[in-house]
Structure formats: C-alpha cells, structure tokens
PDB file of N, CA and C in Angstrom:
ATOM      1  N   UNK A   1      31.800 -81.864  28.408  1.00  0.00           N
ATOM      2  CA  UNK A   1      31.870 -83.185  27.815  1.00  0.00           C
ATOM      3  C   UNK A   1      32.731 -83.106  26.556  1.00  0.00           C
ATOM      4  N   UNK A   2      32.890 -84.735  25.897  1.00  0.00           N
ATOM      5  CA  UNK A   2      33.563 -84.088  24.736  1.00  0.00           C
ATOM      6  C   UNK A   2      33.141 -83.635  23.582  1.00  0.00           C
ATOM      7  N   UNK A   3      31.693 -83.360  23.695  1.00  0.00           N
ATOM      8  CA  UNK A   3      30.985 -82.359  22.207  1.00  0.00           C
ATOM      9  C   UNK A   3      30.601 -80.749  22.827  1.00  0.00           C
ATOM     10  N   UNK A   4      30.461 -80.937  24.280  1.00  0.00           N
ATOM     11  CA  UNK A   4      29.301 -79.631  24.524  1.00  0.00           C
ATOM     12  C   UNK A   4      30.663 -79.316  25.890  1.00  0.00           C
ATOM     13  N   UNK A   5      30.230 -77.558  26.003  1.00  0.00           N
ATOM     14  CA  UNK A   5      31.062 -76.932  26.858  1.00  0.00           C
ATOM     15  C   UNK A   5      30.488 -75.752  27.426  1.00  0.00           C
ATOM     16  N   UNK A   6      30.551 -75.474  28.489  1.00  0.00           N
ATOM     17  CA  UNK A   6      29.932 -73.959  28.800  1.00  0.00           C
ATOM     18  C   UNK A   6      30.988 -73.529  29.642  1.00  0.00           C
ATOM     19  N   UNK A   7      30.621 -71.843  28.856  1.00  0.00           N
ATOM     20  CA  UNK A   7      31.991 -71.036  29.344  1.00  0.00           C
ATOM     21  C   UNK A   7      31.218 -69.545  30.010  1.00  0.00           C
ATOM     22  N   UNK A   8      32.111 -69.365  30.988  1.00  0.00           N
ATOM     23  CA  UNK A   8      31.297 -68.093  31.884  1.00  0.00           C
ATOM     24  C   UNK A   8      32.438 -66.815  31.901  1.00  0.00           C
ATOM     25  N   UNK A   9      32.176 -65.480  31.743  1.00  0.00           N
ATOM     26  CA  UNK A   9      32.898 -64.618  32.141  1.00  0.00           C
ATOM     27  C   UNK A   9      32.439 -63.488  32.843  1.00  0.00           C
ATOM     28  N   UNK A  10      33.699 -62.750  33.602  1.00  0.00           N
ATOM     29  CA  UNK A  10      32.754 -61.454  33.828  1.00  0.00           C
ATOM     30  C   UNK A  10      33.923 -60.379  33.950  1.00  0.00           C
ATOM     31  N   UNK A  11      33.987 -58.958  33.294  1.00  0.00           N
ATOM     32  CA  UNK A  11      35.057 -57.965  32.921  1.00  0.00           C
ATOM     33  C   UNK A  11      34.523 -56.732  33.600  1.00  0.00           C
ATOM     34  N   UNK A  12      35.273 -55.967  34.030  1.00  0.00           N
ATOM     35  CA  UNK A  12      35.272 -53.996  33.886  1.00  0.00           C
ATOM     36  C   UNK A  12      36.572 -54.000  33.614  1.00  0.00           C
ATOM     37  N   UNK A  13      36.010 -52.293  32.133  1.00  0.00           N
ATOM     38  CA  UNK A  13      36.616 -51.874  31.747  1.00  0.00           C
ATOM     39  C   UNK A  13      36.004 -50.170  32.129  1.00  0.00           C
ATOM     40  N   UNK A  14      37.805 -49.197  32.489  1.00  0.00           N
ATOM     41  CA  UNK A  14      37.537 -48.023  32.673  1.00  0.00           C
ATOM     42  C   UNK A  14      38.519 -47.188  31.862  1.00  0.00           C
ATOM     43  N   UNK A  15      37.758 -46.539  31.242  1.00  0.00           N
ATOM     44  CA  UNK A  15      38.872 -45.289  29.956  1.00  0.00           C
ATOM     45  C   UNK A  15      38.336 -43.809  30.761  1.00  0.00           C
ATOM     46  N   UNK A  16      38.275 -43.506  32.194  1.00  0.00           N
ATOM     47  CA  UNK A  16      37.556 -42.108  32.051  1.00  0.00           C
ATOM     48  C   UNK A  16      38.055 -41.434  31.495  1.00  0.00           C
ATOM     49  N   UNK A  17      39.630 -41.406  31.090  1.00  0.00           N
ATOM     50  CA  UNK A  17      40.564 -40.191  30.130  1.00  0.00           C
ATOM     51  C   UNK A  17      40.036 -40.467  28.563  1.00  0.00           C
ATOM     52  N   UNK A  18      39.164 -41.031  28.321  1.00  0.00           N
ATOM     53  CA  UNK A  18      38.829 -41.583  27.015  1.00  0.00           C
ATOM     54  C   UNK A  18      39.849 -41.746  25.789  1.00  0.00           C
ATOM     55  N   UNK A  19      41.041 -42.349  26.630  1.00  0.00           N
ATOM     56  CA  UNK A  19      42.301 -42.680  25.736  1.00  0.00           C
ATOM     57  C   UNK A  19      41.789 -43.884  24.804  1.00  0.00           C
ATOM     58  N   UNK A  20      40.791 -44.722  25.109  1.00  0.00           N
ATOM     59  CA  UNK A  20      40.844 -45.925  24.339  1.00  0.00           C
ATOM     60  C   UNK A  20      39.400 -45.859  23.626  1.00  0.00           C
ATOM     61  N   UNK A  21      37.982 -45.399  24.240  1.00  0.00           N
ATOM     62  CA  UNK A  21      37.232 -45.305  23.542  1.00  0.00           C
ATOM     63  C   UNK A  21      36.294 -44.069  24.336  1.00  0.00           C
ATOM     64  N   UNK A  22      35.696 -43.057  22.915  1.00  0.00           N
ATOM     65  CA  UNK A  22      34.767 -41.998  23.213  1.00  0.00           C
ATOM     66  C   UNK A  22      33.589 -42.396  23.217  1.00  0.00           C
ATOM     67  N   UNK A  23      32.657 -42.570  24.209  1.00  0.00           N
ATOM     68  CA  UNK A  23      31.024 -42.698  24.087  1.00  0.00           C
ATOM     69  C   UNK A  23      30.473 -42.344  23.216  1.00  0.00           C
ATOM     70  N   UNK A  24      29.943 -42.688  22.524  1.00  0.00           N
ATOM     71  CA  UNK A  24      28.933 -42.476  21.464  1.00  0.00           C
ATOM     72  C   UNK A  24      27.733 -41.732  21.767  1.00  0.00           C
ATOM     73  N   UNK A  25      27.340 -41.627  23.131  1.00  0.00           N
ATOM     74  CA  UNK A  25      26.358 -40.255  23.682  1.00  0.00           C
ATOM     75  C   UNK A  25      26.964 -39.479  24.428  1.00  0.00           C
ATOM     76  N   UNK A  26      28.388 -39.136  24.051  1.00  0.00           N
ATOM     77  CA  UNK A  26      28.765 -37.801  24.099  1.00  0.00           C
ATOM     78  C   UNK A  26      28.936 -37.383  25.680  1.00  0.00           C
ATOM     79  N   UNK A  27      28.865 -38.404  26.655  1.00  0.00           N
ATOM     80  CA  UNK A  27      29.116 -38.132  27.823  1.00  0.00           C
ATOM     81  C   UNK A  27      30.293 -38.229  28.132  1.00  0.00           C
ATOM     82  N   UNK A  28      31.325 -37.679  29.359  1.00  0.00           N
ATOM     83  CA  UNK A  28      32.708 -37.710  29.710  1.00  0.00           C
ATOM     84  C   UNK A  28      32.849 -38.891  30.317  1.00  0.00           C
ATOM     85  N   UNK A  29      33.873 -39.727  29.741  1.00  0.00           N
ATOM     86  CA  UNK A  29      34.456 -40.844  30.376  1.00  0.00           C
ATOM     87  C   UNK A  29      34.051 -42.284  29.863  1.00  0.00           C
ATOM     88  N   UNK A  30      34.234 -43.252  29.953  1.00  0.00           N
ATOM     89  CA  UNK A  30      33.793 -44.494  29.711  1.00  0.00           C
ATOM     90  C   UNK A  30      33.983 -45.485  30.923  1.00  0.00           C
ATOM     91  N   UNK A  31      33.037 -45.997  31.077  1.00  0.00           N
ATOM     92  CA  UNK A  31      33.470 -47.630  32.499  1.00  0.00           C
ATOM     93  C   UNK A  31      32.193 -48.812  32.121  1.00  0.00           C
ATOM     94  N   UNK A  32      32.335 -49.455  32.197  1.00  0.00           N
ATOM     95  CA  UNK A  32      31.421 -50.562  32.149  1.00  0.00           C
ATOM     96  C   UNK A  32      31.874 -52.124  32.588  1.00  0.00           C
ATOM     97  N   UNK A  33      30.822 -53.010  32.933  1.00  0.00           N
ATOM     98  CA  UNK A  33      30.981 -53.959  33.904  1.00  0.00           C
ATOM     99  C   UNK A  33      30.200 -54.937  32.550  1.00  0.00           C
ATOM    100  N   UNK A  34      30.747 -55.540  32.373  1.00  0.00           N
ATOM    101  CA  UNK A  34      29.918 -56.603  31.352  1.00  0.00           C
ATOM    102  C   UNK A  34      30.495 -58.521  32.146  1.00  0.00           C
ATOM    103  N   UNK A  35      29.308 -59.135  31.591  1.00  0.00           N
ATOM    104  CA  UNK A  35      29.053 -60.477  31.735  1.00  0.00           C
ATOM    105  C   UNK A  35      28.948 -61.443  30.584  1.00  0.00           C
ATOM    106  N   UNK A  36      28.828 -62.463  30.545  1.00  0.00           N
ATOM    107  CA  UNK A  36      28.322 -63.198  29.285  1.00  0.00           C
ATOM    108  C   UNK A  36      28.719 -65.116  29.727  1.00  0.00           C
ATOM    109  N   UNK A  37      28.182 -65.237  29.477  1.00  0.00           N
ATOM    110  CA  UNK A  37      27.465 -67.068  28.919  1.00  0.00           C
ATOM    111  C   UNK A  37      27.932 -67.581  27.796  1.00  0.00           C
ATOM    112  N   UNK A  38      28.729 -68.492  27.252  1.00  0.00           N
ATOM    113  CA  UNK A  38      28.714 -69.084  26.037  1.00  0.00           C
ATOM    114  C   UNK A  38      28.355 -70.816  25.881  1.00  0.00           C
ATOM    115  N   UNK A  39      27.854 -71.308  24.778  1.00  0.00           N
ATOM    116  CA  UNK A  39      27.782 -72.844  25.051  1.00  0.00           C
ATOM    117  C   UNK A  39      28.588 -73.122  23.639  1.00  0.00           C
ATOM    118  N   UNK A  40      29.161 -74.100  23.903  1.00  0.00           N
ATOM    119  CA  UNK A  40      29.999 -74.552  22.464  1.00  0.00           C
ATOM    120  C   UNK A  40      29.732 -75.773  22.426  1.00  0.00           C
ATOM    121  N   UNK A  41      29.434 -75.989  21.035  1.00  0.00           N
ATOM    122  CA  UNK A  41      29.034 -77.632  20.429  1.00  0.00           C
ATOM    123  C   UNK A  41      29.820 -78.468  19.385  1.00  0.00           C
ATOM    124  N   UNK A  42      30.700 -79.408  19.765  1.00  0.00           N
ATOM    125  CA  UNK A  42      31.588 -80.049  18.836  1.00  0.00           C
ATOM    126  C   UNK A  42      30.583 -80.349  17.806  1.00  0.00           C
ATOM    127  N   UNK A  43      30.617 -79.611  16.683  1.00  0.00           N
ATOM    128  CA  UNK A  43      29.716 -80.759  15.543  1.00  0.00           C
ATOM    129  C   UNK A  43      30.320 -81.416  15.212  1.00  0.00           C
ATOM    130  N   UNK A  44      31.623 -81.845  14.679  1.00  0.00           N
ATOM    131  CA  UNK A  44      32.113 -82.751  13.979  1.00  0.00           C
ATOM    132  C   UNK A  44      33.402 -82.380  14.672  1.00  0.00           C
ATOM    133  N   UNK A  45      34.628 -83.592  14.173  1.00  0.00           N
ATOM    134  CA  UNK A  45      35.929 -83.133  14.510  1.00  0.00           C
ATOM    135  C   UNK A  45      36.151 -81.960  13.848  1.00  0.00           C
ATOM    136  N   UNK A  46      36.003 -81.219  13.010  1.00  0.00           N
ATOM    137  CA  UNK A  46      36.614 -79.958  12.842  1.00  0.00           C
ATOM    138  C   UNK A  46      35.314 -78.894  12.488  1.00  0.00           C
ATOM    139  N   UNK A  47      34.400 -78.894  12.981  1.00  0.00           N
ATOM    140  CA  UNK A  47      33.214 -78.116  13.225  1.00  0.00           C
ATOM    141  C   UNK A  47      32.974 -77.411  14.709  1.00  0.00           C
ATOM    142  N   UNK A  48      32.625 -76.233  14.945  1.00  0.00           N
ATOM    143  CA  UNK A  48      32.693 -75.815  16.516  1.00  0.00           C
ATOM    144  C   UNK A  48      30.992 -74.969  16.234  1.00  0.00           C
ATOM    145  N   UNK A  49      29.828 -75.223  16.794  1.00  0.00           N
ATOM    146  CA  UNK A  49      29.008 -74.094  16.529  1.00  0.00           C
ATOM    147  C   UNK A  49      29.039 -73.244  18.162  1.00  0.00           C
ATOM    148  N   UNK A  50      29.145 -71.920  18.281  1.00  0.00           N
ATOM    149  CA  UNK A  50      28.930 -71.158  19.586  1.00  0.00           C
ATOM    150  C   UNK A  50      28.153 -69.790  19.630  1.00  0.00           C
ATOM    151  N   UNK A  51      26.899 -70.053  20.640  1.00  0.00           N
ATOM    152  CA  UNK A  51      26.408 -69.135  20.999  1.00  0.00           C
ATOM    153  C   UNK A  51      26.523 -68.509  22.309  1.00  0.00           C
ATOM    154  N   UNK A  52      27.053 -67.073  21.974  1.00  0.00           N
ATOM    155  CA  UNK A  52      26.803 -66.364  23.496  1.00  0.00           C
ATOM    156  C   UNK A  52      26.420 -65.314  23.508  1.00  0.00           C
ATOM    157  N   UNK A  53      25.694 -65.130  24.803  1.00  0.00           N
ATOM    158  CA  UNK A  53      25.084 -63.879  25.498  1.00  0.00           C
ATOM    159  C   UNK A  53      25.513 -63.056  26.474  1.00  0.00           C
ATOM    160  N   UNK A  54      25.870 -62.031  26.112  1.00  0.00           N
ATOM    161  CA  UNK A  54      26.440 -61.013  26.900  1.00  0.00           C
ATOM    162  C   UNK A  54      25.250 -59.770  26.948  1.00  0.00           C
ATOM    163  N   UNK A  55      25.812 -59.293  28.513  1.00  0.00           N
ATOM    164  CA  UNK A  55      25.145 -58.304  28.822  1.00  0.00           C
ATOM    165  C   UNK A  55      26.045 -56.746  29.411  1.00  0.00           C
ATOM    166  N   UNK A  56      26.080 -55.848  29.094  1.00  0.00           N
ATOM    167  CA  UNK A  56      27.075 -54.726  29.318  1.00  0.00           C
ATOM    168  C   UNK A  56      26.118 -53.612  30.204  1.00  0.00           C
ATOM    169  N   UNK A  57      26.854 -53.344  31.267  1.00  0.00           N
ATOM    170  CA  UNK A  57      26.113 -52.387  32.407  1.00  0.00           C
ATOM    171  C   UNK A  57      27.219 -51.467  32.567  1.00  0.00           C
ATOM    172  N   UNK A  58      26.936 -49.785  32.531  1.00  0.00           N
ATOM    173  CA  UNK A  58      27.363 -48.947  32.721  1.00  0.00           C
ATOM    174  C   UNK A  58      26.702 -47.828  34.095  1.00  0.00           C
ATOM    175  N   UNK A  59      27.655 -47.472  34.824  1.00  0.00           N
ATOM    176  CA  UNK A  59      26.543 -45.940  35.323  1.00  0.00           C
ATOM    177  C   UNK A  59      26.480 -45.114  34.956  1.00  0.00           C
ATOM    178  N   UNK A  60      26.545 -44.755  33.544  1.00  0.00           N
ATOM    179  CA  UNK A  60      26.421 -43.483  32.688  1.00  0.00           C
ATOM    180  C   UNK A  60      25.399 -44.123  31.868  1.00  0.00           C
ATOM    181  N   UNK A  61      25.517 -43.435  30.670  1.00  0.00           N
ATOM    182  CA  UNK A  61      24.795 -43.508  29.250  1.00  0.00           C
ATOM    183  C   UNK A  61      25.713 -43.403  28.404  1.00  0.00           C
ATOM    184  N   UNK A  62      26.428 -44.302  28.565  1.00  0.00           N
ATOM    185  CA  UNK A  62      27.114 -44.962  27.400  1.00  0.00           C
ATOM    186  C   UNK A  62      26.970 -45.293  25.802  1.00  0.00           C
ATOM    187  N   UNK A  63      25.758 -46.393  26.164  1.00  0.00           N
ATOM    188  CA  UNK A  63      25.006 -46.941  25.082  1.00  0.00           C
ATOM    189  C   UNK A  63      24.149 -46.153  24.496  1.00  0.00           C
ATOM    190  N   UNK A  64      23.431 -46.717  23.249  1.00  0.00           N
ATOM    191  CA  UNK A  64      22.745 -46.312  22.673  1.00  0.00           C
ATOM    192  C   UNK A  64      21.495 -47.247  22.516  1.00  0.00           C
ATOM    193  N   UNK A  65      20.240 -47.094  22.489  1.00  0.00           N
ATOM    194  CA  UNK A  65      19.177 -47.980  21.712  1.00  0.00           C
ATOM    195  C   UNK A  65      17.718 -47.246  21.329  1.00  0.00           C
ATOM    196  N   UNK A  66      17.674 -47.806  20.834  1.00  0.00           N
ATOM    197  CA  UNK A  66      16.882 -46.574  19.839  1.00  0.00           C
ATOM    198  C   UNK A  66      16.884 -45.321  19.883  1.00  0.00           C
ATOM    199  N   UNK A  67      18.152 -44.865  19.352  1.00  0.00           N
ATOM    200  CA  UNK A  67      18.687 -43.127  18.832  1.00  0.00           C
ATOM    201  C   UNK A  67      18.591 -42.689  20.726  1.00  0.00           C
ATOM    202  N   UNK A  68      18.425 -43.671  21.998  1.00  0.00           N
ATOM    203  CA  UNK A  68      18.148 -42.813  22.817  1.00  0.00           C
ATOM    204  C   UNK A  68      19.422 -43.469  23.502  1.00  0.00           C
ATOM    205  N   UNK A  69      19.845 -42.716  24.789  1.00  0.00           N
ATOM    206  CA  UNK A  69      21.165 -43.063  25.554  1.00  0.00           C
ATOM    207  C   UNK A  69      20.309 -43.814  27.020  1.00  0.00           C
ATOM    208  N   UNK A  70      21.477 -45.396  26.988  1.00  0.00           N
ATOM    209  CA  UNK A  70      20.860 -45.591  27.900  1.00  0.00           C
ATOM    210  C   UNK A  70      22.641 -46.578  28.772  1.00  0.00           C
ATOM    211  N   UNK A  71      21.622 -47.020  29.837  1.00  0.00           N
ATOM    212  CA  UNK A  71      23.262 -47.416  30.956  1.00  0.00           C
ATOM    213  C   UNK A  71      23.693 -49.195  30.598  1.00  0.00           C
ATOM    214  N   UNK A  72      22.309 -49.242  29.561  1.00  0.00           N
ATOM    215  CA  UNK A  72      22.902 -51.337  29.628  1.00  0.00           C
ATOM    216  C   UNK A  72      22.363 -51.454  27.813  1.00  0.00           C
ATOM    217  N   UNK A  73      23.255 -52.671  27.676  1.00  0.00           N
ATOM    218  CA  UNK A  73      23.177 -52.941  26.322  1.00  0.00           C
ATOM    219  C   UNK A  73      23.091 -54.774  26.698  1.00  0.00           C
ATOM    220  N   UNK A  74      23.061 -55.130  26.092  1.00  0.00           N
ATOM    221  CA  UNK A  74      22.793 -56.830  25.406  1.00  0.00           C
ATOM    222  C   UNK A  74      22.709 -57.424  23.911  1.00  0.00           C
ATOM    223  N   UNK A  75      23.707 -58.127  24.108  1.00  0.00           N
ATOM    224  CA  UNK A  75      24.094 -58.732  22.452  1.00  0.00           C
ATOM    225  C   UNK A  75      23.816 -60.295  22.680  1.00  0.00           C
ATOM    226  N   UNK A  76      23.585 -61.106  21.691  1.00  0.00           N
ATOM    227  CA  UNK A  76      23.258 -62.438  21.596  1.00  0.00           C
ATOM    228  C   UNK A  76      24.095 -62.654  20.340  1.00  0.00           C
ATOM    229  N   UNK A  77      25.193 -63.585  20.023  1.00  0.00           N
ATOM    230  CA  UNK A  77      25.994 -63.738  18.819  1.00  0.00           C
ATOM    231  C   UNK A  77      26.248 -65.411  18.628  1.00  0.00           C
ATOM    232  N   UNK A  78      26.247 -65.527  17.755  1.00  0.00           N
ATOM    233  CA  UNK A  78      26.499 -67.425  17.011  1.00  0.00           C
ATOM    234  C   UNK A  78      27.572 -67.350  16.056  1.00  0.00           C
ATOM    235  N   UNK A  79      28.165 -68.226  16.363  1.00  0.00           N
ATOM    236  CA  UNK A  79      28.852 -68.762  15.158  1.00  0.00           C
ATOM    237  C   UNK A  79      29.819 -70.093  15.144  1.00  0.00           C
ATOM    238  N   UNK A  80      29.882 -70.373  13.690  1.00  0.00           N
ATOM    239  CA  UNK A  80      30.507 -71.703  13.207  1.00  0.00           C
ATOM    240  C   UNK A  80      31.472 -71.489  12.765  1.00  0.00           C
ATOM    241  N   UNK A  81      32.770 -72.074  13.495  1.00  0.00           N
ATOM    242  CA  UNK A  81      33.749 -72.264  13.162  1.00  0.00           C
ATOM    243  C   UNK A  81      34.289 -73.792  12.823  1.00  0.00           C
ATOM    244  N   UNK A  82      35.051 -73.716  11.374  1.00  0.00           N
ATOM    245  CA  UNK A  82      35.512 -74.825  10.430  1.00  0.00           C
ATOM    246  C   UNK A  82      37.379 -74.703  10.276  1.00  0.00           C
ATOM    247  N   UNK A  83      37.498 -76.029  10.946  1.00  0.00           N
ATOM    248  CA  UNK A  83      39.047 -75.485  10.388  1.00  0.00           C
ATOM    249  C   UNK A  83      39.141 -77.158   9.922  1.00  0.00           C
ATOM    250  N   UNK A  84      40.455 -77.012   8.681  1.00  0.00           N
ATOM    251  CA  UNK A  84      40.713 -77.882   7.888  1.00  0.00           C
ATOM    252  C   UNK A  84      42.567 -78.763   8.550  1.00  0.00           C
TER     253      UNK A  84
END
C-alpha cells in the first residue's frame, strides 16, 4: 500500500576457500543459506520505520551462541530512517 510494504528474501552464500570470511568456530570453510521477512511503514513523507527477521542456516558450525558452536543463527533488527 502506500504506507505499509512487505519484503521477502532468500540467499546462499559459499567461501569454502575462506577468501571472504573465516568462521569464528574455527571450522574449514564457510556456506550458509539464510532467509528473512521485512515490513516497512511510511510514517510520514520522509519517515520509513523497518523491521526484519532473518534467519541463517548452515551445515557446519559456523555460528556461535552462547560461547557454544552451532549450524543456525537468527537476528531480529528495526530501524528509522529520516531523510530531509
């Protein structure tokens, strides 16, 4: 509509030569399959608020969560953007 919007994606990314990024649990290679959801809300003509949820799936142990290695991560992020 013209205040509200929903936006969908879905990515893999593969570095097994770990030219672009090294795992952080120290395992060989990097690949992961991530998703995510966003909704965007016109607040005003030059106000944007957006929240999205993404979810990141690996078949390794990639990630990290609590100091332990695991194959999926999930982030939830907001924000307001103002332009003049």
């Amino acid at each position: 509509t013209k205040k509200l919007a929903i936006a969908g994606r879905v990515e893999y990314f593969n570095d097994l030569e770990e030219v672009q990024i090294n795992p952080i649990t120290n395992v060989s290679g990097f690949n992961s399959f991530s998703s995510s959801i966003g909704l965007n809300l016109k607040v005003t003509e030059n106000a944007l608020f957006r929240v999205e949820g993404r979810t990141f799936i690996s078949g390794k142990d990639v990630y990290e969560r609590n100091n332990q290695p695991v194959k999926n991560s999930n982030l939830l992020a907001a924000n307001l953007t103002v332009w003049f």
